[in-house]
Protein backbone atom coordinates (compact mmCIF):
# COMPACT_ATOMS: atom_id res chain seq x y z
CA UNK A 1 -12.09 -11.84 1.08
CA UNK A 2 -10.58 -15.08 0.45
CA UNK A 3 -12.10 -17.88 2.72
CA UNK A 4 -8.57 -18.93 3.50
CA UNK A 5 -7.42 -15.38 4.18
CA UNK A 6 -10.40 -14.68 6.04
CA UNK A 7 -9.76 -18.04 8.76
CA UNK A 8 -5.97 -16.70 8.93
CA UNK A 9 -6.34 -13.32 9.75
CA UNK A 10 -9.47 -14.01 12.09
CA UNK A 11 -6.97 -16.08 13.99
CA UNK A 12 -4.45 -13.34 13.93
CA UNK A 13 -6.97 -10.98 15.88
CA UNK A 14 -7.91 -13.52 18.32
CA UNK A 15 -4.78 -14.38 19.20
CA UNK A 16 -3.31 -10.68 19.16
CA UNK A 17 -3.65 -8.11 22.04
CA UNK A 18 -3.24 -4.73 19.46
CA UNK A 19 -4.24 -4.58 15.84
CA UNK A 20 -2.37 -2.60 13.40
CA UNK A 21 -4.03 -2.39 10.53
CA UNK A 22 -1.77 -0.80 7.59
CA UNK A 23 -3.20 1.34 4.79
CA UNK A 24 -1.71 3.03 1.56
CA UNK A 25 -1.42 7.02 2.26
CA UNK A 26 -2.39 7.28 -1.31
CA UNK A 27 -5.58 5.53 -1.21
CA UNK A 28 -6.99 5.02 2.40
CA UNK A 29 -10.43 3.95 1.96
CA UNK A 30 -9.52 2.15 -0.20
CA UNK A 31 -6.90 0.38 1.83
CA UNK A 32 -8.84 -0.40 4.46
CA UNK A 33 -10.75 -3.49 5.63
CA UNK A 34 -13.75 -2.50 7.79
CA UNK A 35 -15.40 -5.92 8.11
CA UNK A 36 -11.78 -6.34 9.81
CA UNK A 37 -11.52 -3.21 11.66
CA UNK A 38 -15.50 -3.83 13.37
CA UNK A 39 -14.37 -7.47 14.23
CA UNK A 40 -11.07 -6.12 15.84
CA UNK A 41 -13.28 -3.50 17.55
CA UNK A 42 -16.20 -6.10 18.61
CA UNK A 43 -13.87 -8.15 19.87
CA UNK A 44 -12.75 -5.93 22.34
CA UNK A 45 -9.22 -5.78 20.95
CA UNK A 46 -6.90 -2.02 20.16
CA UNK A 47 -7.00 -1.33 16.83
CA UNK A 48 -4.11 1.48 15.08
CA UNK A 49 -4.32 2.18 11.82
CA UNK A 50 -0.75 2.54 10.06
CA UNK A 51 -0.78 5.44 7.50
CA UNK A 52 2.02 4.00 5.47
CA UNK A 53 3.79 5.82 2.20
CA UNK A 54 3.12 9.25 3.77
CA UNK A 55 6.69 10.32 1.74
CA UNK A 56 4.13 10.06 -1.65
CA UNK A 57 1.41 12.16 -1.11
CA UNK A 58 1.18 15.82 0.12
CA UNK A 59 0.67 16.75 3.44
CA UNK A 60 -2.80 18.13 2.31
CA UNK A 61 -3.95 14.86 0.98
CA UNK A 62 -2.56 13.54 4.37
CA UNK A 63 -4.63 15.72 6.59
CA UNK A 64 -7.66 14.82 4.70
CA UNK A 65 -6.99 11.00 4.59
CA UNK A 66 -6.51 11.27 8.70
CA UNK A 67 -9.85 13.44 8.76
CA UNK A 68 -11.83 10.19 7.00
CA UNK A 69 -10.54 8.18 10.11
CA UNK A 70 -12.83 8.27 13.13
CA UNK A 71 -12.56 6.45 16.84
CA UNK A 72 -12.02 4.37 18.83
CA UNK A 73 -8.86 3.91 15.86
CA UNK A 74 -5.81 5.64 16.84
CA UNK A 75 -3.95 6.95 13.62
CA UNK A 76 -0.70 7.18 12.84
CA UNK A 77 1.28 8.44 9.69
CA UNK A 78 4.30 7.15 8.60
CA UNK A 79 6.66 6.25 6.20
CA UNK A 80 8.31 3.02 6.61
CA UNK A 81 11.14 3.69 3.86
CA UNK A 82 11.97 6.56 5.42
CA UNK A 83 11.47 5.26 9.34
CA UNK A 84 9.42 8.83 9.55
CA UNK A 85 6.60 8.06 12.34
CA UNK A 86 8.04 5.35 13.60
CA UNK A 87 8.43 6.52 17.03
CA UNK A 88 5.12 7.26 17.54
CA UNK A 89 3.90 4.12 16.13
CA UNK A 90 6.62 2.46 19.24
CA UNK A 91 4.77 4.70 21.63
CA UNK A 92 0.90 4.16 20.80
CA UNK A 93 1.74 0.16 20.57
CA UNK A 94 3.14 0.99 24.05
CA UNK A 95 0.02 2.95 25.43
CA UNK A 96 -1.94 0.37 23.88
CA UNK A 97 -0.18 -2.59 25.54
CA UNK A 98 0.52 -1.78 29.12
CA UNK A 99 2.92 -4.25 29.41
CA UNK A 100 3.40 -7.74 27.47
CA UNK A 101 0.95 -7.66 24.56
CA UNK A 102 0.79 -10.09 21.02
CA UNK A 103 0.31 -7.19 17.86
CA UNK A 104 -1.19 -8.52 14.87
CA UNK A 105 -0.14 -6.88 11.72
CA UNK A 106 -3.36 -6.68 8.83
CA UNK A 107 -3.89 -4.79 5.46
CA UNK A 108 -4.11 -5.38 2.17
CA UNK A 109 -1.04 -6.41 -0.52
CA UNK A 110 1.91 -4.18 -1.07
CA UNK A 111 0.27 -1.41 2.04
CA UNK A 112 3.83 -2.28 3.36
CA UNK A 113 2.96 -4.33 6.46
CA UNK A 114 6.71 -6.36 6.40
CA UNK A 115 8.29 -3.37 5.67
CA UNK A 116 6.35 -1.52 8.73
CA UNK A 117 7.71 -4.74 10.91
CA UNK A 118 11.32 -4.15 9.69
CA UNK A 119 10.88 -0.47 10.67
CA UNK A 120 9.18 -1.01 14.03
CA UNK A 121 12.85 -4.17 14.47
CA UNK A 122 15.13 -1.17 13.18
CA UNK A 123 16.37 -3.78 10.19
CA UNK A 124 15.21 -6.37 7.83
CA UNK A 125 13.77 -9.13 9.62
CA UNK A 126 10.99 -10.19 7.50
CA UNK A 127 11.07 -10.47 4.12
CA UNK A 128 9.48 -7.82 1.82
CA UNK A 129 8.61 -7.40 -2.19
CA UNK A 130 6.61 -5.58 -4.59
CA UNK A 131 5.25 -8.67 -5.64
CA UNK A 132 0.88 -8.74 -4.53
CA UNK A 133 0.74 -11.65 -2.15
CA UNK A 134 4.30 -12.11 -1.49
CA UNK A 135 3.56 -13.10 2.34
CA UNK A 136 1.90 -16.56 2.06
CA UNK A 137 1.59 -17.19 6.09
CA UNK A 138 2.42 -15.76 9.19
CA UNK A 139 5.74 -14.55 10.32
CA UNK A 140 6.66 -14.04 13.96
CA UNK A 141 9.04 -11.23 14.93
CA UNK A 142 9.78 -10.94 18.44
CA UNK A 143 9.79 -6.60 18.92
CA UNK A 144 11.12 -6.89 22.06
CA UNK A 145 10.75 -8.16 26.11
CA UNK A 146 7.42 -7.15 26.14
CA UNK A 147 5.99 -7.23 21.88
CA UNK A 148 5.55 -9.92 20.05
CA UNK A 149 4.62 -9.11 16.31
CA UNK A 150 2.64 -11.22 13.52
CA UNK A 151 2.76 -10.94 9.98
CA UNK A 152 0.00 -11.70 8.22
CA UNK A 153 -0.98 -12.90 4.48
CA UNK A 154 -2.29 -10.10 2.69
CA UNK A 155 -6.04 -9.95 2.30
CA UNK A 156 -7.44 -9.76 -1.14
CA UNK A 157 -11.16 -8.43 -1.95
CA UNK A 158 -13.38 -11.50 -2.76
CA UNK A 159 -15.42 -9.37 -5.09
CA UNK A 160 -13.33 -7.15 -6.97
CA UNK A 161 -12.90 -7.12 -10.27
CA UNK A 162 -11.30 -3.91 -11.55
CA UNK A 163 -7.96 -5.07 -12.23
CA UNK A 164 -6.86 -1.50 -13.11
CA UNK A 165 -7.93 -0.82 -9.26
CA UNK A 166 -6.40 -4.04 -7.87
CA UNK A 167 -3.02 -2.97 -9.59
CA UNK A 168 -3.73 1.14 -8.03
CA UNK A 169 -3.39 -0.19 -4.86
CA UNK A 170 -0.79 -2.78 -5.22
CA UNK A 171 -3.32 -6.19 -4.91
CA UNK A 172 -2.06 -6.68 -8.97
CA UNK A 173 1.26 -6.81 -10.40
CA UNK A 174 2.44 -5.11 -13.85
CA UNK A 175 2.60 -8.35 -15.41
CA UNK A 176 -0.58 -9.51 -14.55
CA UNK A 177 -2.75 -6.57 -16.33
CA UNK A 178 -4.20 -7.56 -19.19
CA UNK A 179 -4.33 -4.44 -21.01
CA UNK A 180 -1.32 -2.81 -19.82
CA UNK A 181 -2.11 0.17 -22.56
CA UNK A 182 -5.84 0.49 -21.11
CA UNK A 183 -4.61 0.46 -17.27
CA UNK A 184 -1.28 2.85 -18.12
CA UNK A 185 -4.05 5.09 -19.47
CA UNK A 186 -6.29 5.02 -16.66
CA UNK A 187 -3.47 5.89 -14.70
CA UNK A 188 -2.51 8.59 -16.02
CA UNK A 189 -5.79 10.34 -16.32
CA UNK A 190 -5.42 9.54 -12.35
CA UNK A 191 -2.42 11.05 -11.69
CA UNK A 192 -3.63 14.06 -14.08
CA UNK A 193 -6.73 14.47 -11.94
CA UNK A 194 -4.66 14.65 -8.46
CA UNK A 195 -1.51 15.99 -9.36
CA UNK A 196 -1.73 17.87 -12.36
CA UNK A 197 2.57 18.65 -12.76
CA UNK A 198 3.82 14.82 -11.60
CA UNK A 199 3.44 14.37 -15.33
CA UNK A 200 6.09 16.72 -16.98
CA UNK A 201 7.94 16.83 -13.75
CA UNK A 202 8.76 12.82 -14.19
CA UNK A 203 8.43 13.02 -17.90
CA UNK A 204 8.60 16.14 -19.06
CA UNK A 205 5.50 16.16 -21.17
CA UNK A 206 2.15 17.79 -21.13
CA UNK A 207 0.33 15.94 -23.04
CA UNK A 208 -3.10 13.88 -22.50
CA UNK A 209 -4.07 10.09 -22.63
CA UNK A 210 -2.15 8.28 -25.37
CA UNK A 211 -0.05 11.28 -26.52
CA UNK A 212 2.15 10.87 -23.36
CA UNK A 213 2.49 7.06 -23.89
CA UNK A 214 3.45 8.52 -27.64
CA UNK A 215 5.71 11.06 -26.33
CA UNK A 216 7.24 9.07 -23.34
CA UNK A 217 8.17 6.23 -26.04
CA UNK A 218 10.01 8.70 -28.38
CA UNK A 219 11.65 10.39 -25.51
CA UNK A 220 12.80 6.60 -24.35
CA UNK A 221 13.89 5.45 -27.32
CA UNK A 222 11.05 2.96 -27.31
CA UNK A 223 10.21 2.48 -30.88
CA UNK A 224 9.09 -0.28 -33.85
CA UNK A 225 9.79 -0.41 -37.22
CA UNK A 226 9.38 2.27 -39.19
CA UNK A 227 10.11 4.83 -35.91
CA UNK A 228 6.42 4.32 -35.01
CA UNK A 229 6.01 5.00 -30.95
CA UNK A 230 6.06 1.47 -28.94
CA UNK A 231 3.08 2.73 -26.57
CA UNK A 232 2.64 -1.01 -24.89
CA UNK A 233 6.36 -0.38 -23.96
CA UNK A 234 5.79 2.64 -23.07
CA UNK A 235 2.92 1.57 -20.95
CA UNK A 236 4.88 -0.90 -18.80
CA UNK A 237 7.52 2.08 -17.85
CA UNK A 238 4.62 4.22 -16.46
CA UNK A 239 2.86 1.25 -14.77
CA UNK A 240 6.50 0.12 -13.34
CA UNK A 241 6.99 3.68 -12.32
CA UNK A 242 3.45 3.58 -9.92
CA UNK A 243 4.47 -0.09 -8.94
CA UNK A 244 8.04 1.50 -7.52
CA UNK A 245 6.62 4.71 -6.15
CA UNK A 246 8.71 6.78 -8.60
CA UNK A 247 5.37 8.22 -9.90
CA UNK A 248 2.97 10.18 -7.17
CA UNK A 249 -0.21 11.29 -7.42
């Protein structure tokens, strides 16, 4: 990670009683930090891990992202949009605390760790956007008597370099890609491979690889001269699709 994210967030774990570290329900090894998690764990600190976006996957996916969690984290599924889980999150931060207690908030961009805060407050209290890195430094949000919350930056892989996985996971925005035709692709052939209707369902199409860009352009009026298909267009409405959570896989 980022020297300068790395100093921040170390701070934020030293100085906080409870950890939460938030992950993407869609992609949870992915989503999580486990340099992070050990040093929370090391340093003698509670460490939950948020299961955020549970509304867009299946509960089978669910199950089987909570199975690839092991102790001493305690895990907890919700959906911040929807304030499903939120409860429970209230109640482990409570078992966690006994009494007064500082909870640092961790994860990568776009894993929804201000919205999680605004869920946790019961309304908006910190901002929130799509936008990778939106958080640039630590925001305190007073839960209540006895909670304290911190906000932290999000942290960013040092060493990655796949921008088509830096965009799956939120760490890269649409107009960042570089190849938004290569990434929509790889996308869906992604959403293909774990959700095989999503497609026609959003779309209504069946096709494969650059016949649904084709067909998604035609259907959307997306077109250049001559009535051929505008498939970069049609690329950014898939890609803006993922980015917005209208698309599941």
């Amino acid at each position: 990670m980022r020297k300068s994210f790395a100093s921040r967030v170390g701070r934020i774990i030293r100085q906080s009683d409870i950890v939460i570290e938030v992950v993407d329900a869609r992609f949870p090894e992915e989503t999580r930090n486990r340099a992070l998690e050990s040093k929370v764990v090391d340093s003698g600190k509670k460490l939950i891990i948020a299961i955020n976006k549970a509304d867009l996957v299946s509960k089978e996916r669910a199950k089987r992202a909570k199975r690839g969690i092991s102790k001493p984290a305690v895990c907890v599924f919700l959906s911040a949009k929807d304030r499903k889980g939120v409860k429970r999150l209230m109640r482990e931060i409570g078992i966690a605390g006994k009494g007064k207690s500082v909870v640092g908030v961790i994860g990568y961009p776009n894993t929804g760790k201000s919205s999680v805060i605004n869920a946790l407050k019961g309304r908006k209290v910190v901002r929130t956007s799509r936008k990778a890195g939106f958080t640039r430094g630590e925001q305190l949000v007073r839960l209540n008597q006895e909670v304290m919350l911190v906000d932290s930056p999000g942290v960013i892989p040092f060493n990655e370099r796949d921008e088509f996985k830096l965009f799956l996971v939120g760490a890269k925005n649409v107009q960042d890609l570089g190849d938004r035709e290569l990434a929509a692709l790889k996308l869906i052939e992604f959403v293909q491979k774990n959700n095989s209707g999503e497609l026609k369902k959003k779309y209504g199409i069946l096709g494969k690889g650059e016949k649904v860009l084709e067909e998604i352009a035609v259907k959307r009026k997306k077109l250049l001269k001559g009535g051929v298909p505008d498939t970069n267009a049609a690329a950014g409405i898939v890609l803006e699709d993922w980015a917005r959570g209208r698309l599941k896989d």
